[in-house]
N, C-alpha and C. Protein backbone atom coordinates (compact mmCIF):
# COMPACT_ATOMS: atom_id res chain seq x y z
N UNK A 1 -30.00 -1.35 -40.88
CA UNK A 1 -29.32 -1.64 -39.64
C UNK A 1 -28.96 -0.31 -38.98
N UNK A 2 -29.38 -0.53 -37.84
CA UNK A 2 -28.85 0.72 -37.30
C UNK A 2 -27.55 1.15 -36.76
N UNK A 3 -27.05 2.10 -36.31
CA UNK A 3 -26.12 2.36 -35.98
C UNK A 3 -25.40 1.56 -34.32
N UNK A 4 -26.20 1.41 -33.87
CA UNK A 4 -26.19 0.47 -32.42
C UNK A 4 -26.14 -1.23 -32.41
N UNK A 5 -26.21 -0.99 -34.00
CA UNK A 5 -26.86 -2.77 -34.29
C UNK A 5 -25.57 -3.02 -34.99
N UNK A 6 -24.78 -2.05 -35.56
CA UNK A 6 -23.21 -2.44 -36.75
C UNK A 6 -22.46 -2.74 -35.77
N UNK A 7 -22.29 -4.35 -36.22
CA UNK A 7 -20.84 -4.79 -35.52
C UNK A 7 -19.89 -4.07 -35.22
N UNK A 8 -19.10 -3.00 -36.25
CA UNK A 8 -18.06 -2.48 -36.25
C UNK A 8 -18.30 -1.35 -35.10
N UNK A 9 -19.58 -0.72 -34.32
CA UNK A 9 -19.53 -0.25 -34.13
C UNK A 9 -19.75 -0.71 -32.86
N UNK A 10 -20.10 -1.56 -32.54
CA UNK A 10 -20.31 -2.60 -31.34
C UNK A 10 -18.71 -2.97 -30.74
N UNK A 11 -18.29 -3.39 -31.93
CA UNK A 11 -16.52 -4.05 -31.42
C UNK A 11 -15.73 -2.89 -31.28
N UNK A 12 -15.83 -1.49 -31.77
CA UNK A 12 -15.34 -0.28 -31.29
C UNK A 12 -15.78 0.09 -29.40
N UNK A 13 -16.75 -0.20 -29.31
CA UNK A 13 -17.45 0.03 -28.01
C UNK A 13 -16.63 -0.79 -26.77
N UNK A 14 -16.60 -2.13 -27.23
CA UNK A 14 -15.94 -3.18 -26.58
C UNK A 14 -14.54 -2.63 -26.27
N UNK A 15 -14.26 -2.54 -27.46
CA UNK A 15 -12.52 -2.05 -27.28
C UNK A 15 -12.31 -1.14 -26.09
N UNK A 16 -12.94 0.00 -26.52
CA UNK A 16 -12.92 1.35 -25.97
C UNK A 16 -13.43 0.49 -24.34
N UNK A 17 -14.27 0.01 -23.82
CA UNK A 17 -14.25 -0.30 -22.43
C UNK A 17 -13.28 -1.34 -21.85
N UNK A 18 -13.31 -2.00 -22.93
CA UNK A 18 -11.78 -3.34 -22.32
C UNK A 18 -10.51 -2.06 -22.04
N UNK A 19 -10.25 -1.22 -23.21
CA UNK A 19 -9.39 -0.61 -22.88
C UNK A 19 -8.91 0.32 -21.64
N UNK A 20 -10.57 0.83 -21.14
CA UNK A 20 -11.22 1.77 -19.46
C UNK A 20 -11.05 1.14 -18.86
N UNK A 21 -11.41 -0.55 -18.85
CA UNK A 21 -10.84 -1.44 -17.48
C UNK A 21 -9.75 -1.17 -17.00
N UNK A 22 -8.87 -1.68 -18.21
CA UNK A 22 -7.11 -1.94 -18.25
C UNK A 22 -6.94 -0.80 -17.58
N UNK A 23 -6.86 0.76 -17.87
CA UNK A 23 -6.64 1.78 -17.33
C UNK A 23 -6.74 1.90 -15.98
N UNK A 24 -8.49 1.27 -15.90
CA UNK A 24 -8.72 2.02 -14.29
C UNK A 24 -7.71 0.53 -13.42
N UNK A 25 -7.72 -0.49 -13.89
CA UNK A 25 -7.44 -1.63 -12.84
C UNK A 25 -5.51 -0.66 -13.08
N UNK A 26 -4.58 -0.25 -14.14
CA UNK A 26 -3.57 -0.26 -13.47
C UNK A 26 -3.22 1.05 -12.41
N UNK A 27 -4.39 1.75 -12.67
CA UNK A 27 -4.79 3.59 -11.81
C UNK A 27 -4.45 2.39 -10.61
N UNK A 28 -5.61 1.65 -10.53
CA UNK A 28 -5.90 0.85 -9.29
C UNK A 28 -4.86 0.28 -8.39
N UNK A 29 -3.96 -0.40 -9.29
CA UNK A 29 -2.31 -1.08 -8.78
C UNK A 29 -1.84 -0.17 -8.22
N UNK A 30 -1.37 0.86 -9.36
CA UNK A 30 -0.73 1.98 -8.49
C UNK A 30 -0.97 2.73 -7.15
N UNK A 31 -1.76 3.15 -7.29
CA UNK A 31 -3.00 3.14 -5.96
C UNK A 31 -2.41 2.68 -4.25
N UNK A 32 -3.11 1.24 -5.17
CA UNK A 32 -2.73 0.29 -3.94
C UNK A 32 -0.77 0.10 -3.58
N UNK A 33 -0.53 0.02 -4.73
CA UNK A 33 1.47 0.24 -4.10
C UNK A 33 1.79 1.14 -3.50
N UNK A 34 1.01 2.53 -3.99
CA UNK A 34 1.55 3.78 -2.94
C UNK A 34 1.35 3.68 -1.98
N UNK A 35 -0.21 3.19 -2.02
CA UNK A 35 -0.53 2.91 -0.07
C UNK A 35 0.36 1.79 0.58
N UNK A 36 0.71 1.12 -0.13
CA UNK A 36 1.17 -0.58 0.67
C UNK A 36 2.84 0.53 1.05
N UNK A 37 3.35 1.37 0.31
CA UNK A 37 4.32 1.74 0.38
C UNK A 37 4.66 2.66 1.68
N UNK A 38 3.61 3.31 1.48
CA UNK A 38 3.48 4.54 2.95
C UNK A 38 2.75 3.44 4.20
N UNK A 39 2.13 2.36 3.92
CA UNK A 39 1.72 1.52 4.95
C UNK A 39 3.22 1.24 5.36
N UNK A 40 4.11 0.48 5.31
CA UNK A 40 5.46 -0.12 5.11
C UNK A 40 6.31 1.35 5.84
N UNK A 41 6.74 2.33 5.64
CA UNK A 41 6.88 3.35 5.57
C UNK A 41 6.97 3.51 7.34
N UNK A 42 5.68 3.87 7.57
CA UNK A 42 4.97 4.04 8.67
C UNK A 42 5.17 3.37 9.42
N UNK A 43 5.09 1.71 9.31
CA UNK A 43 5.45 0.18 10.21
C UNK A 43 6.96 0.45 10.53
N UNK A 44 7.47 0.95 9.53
CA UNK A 44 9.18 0.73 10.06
C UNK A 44 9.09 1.86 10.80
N UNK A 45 8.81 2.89 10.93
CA UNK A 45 8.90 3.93 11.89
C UNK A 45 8.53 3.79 13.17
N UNK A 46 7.43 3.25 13.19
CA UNK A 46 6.73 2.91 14.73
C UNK A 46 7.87 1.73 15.13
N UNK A 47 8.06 0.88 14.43
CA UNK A 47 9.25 -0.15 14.93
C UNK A 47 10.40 0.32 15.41
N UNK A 48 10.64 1.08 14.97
CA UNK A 48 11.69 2.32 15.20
C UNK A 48 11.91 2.53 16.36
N UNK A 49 10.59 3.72 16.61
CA UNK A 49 10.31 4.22 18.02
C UNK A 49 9.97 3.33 18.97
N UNK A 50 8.77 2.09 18.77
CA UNK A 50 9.53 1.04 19.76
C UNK A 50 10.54 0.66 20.47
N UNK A 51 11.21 0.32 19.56
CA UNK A 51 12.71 -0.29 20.12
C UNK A 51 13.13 0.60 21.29
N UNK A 52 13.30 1.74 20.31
CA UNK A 52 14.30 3.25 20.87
C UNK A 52 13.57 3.09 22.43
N UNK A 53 11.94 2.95 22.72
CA UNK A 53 11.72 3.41 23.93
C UNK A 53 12.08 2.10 24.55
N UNK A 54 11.70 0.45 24.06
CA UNK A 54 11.86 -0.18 24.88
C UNK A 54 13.36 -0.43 25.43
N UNK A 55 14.64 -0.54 24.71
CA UNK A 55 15.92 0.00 24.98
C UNK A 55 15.91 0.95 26.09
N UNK A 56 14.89 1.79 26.25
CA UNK A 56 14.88 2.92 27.30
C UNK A 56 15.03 2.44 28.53
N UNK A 57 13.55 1.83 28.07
CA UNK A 57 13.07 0.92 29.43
C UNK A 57 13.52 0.21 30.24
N UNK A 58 14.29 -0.83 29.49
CA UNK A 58 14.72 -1.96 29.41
C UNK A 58 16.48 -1.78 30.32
N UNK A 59 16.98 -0.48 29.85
CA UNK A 59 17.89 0.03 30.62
C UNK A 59 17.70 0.61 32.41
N UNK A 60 16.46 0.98 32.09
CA UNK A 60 16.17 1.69 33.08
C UNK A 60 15.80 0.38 34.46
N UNK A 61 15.60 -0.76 34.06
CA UNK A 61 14.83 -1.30 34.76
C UNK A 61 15.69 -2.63 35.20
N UNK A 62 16.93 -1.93 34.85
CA UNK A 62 17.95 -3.27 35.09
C UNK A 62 18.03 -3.40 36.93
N UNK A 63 18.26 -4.59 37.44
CA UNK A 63 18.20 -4.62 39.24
C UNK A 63 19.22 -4.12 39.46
N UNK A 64 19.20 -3.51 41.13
CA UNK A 64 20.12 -2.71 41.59
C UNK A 64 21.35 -3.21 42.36
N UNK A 65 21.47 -4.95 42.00
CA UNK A 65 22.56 -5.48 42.13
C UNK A 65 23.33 -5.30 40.99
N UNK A 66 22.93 -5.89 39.98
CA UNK A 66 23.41 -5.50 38.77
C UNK A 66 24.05 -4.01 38.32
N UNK A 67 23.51 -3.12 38.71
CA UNK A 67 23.77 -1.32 38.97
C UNK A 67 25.30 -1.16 39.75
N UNK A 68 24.75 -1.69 40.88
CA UNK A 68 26.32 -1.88 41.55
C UNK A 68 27.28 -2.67 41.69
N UNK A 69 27.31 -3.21 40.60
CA UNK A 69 28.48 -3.57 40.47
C UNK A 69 29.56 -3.32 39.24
């Protein structure tokens, strides 16, 4: 039997790649949370600056009855 053909050396093989999945899929999670995190991050900021300008706007554009009085 050859060396490619011994179970034990077959179910070592298995291991060793079930185990590379597990690794790369939680590399992978992490990954994806940092991004979802700086995605999130980013959304509240622009929401941010929204507001801030439409508040701007929104002041600016009040009628000029309203102004005087």
């Amino acid at each position: 039997m050859s060396s490619t053909q011994d179970p034990q050396v077959q179910a070592a093989k298995l291991a060793y790649h079930r185990a590379a999945a597990v690794l790369h899929t939680a590399k992978a999670n992490r990954i994806e949370a940092d991004m979802k995190a700086a995605q999130d991050a980013c959304d509240r900021e622009m929401r941010k600056r929204v507001n801030k300008a439409f508040r701007s706007v929104a002041s600016a554009a009040t009628p000029f009855a309203a102004r005087a009085t």
